[in-house]
PDB file of N, CA and C in Angstrom:
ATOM      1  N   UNK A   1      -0.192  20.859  10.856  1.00  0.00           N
ATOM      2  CA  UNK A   1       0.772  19.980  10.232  1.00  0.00           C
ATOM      3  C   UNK A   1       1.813  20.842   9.521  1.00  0.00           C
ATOM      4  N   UNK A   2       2.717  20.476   9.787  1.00  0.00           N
ATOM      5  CA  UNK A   2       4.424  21.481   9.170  1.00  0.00           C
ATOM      6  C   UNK A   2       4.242  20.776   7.643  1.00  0.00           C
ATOM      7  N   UNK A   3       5.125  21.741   6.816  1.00  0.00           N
ATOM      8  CA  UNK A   3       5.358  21.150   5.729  1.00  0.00           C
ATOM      9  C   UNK A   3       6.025  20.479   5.591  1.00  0.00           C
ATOM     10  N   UNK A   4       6.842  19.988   6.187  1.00  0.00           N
ATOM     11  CA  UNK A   4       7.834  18.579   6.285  1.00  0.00           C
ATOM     12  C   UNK A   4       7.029  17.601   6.372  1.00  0.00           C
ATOM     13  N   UNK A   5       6.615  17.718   7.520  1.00  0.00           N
ATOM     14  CA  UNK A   5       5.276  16.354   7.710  1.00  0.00           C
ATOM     15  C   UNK A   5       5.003  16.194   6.968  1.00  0.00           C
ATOM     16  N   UNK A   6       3.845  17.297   6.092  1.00  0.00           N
ATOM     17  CA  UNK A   6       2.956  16.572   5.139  1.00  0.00           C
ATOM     18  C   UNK A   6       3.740  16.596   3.835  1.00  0.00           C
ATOM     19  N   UNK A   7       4.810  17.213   3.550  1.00  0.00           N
ATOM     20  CA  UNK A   7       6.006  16.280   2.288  1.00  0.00           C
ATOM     21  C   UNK A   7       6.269  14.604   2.635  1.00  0.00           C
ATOM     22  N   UNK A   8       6.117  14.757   3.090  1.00  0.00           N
ATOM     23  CA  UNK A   8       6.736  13.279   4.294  1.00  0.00           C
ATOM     24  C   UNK A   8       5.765  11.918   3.761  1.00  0.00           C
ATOM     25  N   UNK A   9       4.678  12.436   4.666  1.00  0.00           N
ATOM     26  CA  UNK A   9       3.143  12.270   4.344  1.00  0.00           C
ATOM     27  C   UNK A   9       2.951  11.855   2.493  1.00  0.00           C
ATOM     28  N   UNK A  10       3.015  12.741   2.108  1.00  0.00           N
ATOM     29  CA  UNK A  10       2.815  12.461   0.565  1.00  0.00           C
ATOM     30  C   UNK A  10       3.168  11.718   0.053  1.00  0.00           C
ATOM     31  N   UNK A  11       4.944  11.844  -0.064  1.00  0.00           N
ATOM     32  CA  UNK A  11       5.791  10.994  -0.275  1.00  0.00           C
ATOM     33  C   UNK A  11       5.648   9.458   0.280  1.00  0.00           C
ATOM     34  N   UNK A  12       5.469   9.141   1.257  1.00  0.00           N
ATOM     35  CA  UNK A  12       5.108   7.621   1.494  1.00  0.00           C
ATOM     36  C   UNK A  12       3.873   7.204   1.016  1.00  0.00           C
ATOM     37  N   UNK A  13       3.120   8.128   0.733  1.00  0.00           N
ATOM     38  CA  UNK A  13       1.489   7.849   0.196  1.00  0.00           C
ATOM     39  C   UNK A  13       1.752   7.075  -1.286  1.00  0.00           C
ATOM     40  N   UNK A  14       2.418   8.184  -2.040  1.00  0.00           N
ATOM     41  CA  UNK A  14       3.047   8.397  -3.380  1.00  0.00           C
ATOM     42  C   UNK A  14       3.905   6.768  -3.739  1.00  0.00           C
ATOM     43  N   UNK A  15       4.832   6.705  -2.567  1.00  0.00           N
ATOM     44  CA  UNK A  15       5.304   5.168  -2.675  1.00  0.00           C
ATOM     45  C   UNK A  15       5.026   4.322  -2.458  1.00  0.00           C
ATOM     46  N   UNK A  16       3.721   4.195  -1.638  1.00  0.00           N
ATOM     47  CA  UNK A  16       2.845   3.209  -1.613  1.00  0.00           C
ATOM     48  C   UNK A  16       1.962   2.882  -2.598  1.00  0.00           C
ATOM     49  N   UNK A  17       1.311   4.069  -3.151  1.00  0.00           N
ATOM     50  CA  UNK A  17       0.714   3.829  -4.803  1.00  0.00           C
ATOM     51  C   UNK A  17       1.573   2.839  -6.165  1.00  0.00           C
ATOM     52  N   UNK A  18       3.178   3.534  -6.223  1.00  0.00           N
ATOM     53  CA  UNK A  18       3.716   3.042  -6.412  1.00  0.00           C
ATOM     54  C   UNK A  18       4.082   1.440  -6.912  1.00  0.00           C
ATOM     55  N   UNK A  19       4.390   0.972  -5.555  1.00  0.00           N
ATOM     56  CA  UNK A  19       4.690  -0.251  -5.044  1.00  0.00           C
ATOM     57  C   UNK A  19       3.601  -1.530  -5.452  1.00  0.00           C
ATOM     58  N   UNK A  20       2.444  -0.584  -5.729  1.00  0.00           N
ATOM     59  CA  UNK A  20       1.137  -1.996  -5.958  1.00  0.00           C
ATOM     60  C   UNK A  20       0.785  -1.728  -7.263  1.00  0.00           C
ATOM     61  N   UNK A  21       1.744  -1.158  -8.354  1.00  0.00           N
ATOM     62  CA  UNK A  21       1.287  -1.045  -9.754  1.00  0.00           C
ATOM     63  C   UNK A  21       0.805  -1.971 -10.100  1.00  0.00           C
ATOM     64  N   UNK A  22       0.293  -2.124 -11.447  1.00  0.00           N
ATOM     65  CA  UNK A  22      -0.055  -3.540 -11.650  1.00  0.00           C
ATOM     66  C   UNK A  22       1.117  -4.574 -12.425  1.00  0.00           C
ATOM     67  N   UNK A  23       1.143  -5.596 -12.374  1.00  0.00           N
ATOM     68  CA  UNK A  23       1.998  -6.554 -12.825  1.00  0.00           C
ATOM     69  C   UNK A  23       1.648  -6.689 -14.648  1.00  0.00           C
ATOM     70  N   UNK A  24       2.786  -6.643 -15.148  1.00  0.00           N
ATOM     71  CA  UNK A  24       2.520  -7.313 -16.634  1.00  0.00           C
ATOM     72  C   UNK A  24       1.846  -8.769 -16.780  1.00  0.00           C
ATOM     73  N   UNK A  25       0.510  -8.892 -16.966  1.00  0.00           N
ATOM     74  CA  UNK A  25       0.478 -10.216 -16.878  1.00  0.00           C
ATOM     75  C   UNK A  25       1.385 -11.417 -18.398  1.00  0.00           C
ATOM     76  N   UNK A  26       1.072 -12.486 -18.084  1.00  0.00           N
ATOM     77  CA  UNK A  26       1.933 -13.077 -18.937  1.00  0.00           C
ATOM     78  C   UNK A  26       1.108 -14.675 -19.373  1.00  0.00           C
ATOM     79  N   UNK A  27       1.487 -15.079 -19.955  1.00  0.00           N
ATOM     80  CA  UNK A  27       0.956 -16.560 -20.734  1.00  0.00           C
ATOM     81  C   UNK A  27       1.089 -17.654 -19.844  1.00  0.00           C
ATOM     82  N   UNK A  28       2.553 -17.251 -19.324  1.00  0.00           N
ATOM     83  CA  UNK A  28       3.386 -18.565 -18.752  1.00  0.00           C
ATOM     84  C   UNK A  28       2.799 -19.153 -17.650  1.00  0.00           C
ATOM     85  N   UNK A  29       1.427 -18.844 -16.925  1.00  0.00           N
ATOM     86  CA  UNK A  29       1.072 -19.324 -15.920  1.00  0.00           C
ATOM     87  C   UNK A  29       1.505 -19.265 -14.679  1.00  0.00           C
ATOM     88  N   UNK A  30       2.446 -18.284 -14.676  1.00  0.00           N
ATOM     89  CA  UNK A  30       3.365 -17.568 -13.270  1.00  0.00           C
ATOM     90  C   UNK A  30       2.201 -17.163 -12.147  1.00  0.00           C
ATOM     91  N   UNK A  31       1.741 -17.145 -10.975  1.00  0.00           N
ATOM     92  CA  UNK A  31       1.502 -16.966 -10.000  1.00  0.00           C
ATOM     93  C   UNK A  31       2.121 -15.574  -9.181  1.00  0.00           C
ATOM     94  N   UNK A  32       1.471 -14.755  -9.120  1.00  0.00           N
ATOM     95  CA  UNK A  32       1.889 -13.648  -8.195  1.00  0.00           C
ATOM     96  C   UNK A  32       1.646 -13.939  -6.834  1.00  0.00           C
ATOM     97  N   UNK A  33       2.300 -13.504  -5.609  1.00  0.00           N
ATOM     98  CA  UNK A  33       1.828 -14.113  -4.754  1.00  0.00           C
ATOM     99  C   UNK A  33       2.354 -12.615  -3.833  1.00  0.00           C
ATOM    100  N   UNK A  34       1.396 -12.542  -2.659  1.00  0.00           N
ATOM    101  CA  UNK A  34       1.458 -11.461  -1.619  1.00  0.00           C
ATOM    102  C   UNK A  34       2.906 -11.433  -1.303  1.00  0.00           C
ATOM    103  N   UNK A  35       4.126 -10.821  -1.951  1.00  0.00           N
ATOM    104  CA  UNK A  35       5.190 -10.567  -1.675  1.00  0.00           C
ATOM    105  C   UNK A  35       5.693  -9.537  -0.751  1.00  0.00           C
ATOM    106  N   UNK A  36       7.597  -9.621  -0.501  1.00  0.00           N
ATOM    107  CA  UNK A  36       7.609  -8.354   0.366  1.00  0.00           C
ATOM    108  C   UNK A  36       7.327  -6.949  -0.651  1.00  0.00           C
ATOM    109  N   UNK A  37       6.946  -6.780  -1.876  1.00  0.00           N
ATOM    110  CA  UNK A  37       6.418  -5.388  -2.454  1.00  0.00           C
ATOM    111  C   UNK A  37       4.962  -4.882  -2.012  1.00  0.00           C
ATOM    112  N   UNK A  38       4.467  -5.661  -2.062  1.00  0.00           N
ATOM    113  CA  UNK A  38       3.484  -5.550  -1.373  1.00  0.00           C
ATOM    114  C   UNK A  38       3.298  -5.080   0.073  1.00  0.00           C
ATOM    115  N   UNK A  39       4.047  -6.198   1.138  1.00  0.00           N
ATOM    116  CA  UNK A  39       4.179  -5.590   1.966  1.00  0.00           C
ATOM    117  C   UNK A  39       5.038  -4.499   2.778  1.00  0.00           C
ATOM    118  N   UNK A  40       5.828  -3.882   1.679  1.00  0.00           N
ATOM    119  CA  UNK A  40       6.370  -2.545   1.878  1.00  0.00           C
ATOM    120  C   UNK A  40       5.616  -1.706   1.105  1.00  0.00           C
ATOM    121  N   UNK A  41       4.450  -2.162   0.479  1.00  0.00           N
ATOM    122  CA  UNK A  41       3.200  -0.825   0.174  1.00  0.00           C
ATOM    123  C   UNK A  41       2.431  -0.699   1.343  1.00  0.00           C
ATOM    124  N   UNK A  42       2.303  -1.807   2.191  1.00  0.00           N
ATOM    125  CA  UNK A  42       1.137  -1.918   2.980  1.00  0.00           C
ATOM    126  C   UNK A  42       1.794  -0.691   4.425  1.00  0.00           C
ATOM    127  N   UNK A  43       3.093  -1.162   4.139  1.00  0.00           N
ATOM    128  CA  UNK A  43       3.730  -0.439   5.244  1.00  0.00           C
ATOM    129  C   UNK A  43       4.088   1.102   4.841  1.00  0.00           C
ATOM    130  N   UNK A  44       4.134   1.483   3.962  1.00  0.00           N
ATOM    131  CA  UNK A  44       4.290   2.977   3.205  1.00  0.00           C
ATOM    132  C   UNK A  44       3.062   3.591   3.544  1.00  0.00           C
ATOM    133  N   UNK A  45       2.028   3.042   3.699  1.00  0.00           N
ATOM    134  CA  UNK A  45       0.572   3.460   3.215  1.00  0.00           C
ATOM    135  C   UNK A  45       0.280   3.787   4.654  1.00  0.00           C
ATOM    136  N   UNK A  46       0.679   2.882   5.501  1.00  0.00           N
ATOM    137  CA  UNK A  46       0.528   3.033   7.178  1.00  0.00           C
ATOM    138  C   UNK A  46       1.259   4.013   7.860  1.00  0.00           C
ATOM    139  N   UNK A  47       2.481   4.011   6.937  1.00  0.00           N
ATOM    140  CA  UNK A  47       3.583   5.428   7.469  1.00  0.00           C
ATOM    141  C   UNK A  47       2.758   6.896   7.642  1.00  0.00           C
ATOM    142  N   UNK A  48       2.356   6.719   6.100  1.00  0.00           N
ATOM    143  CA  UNK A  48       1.540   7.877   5.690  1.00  0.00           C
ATOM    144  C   UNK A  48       0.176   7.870   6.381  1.00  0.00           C
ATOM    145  N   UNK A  49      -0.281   6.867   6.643  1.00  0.00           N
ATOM    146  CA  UNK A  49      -2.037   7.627   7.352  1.00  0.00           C
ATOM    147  C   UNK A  49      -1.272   7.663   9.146  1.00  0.00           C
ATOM    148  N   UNK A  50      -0.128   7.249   9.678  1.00  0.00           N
ATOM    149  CA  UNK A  50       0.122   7.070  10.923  1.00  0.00           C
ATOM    150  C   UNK A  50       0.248   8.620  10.957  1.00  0.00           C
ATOM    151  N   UNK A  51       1.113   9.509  10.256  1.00  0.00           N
ATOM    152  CA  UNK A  51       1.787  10.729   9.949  1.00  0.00           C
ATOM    153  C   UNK A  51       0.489  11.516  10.052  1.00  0.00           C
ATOM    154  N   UNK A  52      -0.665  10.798   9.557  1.00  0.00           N
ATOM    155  CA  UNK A  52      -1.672  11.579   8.734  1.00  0.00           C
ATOM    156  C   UNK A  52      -2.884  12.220  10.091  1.00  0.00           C
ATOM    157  N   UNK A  53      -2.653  10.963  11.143  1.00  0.00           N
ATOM    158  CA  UNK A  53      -3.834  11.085  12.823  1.00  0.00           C
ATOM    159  C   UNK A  53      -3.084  10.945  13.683  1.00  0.00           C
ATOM    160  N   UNK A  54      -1.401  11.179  13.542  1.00  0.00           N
ATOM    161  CA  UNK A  54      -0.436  11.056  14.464  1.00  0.00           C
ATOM    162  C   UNK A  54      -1.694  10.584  16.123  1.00  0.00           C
ATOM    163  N   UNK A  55      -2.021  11.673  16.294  1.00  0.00           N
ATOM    164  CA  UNK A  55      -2.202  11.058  17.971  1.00  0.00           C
ATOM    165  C   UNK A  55      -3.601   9.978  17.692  1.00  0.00           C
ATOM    166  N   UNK A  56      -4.206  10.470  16.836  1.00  0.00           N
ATOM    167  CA  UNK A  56      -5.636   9.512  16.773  1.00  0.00           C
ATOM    168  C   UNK A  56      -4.903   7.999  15.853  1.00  0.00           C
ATOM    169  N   UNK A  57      -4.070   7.311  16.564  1.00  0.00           N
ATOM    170  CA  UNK A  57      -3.487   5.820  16.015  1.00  0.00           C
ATOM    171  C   UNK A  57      -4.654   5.083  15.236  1.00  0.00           C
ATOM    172  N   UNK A  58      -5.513   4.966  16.138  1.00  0.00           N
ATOM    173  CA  UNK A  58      -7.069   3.526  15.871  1.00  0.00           C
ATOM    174  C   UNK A  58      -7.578   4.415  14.927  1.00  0.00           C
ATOM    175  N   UNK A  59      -7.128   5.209  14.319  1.00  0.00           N
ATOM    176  CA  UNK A  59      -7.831   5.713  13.386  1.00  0.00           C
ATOM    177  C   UNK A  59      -7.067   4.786  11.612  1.00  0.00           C
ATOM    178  N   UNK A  60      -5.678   5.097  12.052  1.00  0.00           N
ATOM    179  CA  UNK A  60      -4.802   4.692  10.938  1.00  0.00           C
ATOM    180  C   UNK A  60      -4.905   3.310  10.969  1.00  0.00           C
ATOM    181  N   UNK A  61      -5.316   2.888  12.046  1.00  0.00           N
ATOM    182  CA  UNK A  61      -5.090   0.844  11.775  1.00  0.00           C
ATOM    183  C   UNK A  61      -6.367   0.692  10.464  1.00  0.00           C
ATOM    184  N   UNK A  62      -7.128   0.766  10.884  1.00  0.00           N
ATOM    185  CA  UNK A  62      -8.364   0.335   9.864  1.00  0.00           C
ATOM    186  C   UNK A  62      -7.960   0.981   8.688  1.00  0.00           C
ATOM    187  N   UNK A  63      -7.944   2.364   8.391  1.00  0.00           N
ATOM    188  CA  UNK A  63      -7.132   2.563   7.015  1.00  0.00           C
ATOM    189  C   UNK A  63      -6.013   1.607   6.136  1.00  0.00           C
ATOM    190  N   UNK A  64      -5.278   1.479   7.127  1.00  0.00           N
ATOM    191  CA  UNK A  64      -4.075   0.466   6.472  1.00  0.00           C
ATOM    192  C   UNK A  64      -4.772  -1.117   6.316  1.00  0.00           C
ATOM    193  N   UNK A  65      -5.142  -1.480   7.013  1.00  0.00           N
ATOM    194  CA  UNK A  65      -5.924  -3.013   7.155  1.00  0.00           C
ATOM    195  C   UNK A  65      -6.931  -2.843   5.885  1.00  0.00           C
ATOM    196  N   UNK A  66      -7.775  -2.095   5.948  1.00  0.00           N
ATOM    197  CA  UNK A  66      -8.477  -1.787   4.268  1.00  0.00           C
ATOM    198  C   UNK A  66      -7.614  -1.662   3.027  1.00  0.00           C
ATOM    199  N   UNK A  67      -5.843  -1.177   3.216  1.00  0.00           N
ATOM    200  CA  UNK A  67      -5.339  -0.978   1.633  1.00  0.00           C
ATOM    201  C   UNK A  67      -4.524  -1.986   2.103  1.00  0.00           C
ATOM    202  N   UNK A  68      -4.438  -2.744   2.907  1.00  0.00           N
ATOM    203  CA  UNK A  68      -3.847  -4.747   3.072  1.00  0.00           C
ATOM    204  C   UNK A  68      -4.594  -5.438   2.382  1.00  0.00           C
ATOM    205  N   UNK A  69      -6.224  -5.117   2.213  1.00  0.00           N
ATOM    206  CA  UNK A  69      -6.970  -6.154   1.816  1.00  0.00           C
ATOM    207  C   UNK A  69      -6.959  -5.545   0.407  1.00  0.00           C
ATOM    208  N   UNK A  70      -7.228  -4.484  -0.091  1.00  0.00           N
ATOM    209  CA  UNK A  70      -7.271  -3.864  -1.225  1.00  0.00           C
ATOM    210  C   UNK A  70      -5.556  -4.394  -1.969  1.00  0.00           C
ATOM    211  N   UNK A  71      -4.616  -4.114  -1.893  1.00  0.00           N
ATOM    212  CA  UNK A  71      -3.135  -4.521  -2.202  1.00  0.00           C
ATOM    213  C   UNK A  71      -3.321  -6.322  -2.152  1.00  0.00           C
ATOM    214  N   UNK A  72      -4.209  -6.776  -1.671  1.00  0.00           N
ATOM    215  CA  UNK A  72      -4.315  -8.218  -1.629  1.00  0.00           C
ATOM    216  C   UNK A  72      -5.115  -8.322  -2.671  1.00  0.00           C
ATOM    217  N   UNK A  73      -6.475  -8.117  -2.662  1.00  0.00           N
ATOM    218  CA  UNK A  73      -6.996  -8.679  -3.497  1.00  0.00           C
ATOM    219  C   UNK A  73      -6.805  -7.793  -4.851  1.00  0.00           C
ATOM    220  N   UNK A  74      -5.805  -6.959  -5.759  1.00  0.00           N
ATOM    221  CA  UNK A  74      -5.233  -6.872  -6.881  1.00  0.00           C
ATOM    222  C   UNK A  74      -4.546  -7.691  -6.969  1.00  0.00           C
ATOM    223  N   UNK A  75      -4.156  -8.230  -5.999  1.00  0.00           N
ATOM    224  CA  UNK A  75      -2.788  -9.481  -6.736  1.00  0.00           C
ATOM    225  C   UNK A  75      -3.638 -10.474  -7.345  1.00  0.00           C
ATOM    226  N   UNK A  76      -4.562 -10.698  -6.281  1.00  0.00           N
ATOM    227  CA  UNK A  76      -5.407 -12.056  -6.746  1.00  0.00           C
ATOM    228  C   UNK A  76      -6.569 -12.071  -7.750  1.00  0.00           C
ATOM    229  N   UNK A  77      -6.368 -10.367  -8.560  1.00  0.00           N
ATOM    230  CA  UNK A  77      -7.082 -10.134  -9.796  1.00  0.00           C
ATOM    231  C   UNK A  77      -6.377 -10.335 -10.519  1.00  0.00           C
ATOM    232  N   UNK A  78      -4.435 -10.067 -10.714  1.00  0.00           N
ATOM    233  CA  UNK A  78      -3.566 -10.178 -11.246  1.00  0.00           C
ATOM    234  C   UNK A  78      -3.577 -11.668 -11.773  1.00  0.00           C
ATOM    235  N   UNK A  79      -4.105 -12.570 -10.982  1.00  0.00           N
ATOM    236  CA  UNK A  79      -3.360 -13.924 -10.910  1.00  0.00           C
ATOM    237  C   UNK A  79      -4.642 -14.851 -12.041  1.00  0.00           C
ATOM    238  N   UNK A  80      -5.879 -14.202 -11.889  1.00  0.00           N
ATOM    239  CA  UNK A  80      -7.183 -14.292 -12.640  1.00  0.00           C
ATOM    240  C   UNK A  80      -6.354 -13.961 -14.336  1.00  0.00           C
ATOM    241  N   UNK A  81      -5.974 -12.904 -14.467  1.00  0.00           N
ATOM    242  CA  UNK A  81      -5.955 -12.692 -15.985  1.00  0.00           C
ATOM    243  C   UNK A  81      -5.498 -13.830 -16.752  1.00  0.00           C
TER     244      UNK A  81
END
């Protein structure tokens, strides 16, 4: 792996962490709901493990499909508080 790649690599990892911070919760009874932030973490996160098994693909689906469900169900811990 070149060092570009894995700058590359990091960097979308890094913005995918990012992207699923947690929400301030609040009083007002607001509802978070699986937004596009979310799903531009889900897709950052896939950049980065795609980058990560370039030729081994079926490797990166299940990775990403695990931090879809993980990025999902924080929201719906978010929405609990």
């Amino acid at each position: 792996m070149t060092v570009l790649r894995g700058a590359i690599e990091t960097v979308a990892l890094f913005v995918a962490l990012f992207l699923i911070m947690p929400y301030i919760p609040s009083h007002e009874g607001f509802v978070h709901a699986f937004g596009p932030t979310q799903w531009m973490a889900v897709a950052a996160f896939g950049a980065s493990r795609g980058l990560r098994w370039s030729r081994r693909w079926w490797i990166a689906l299940p990775e990403t499909a695990a931090f879809g469900v993980f990025a999902w169900a924080l929201v719906m811990s978010y929405n609990m508080l």
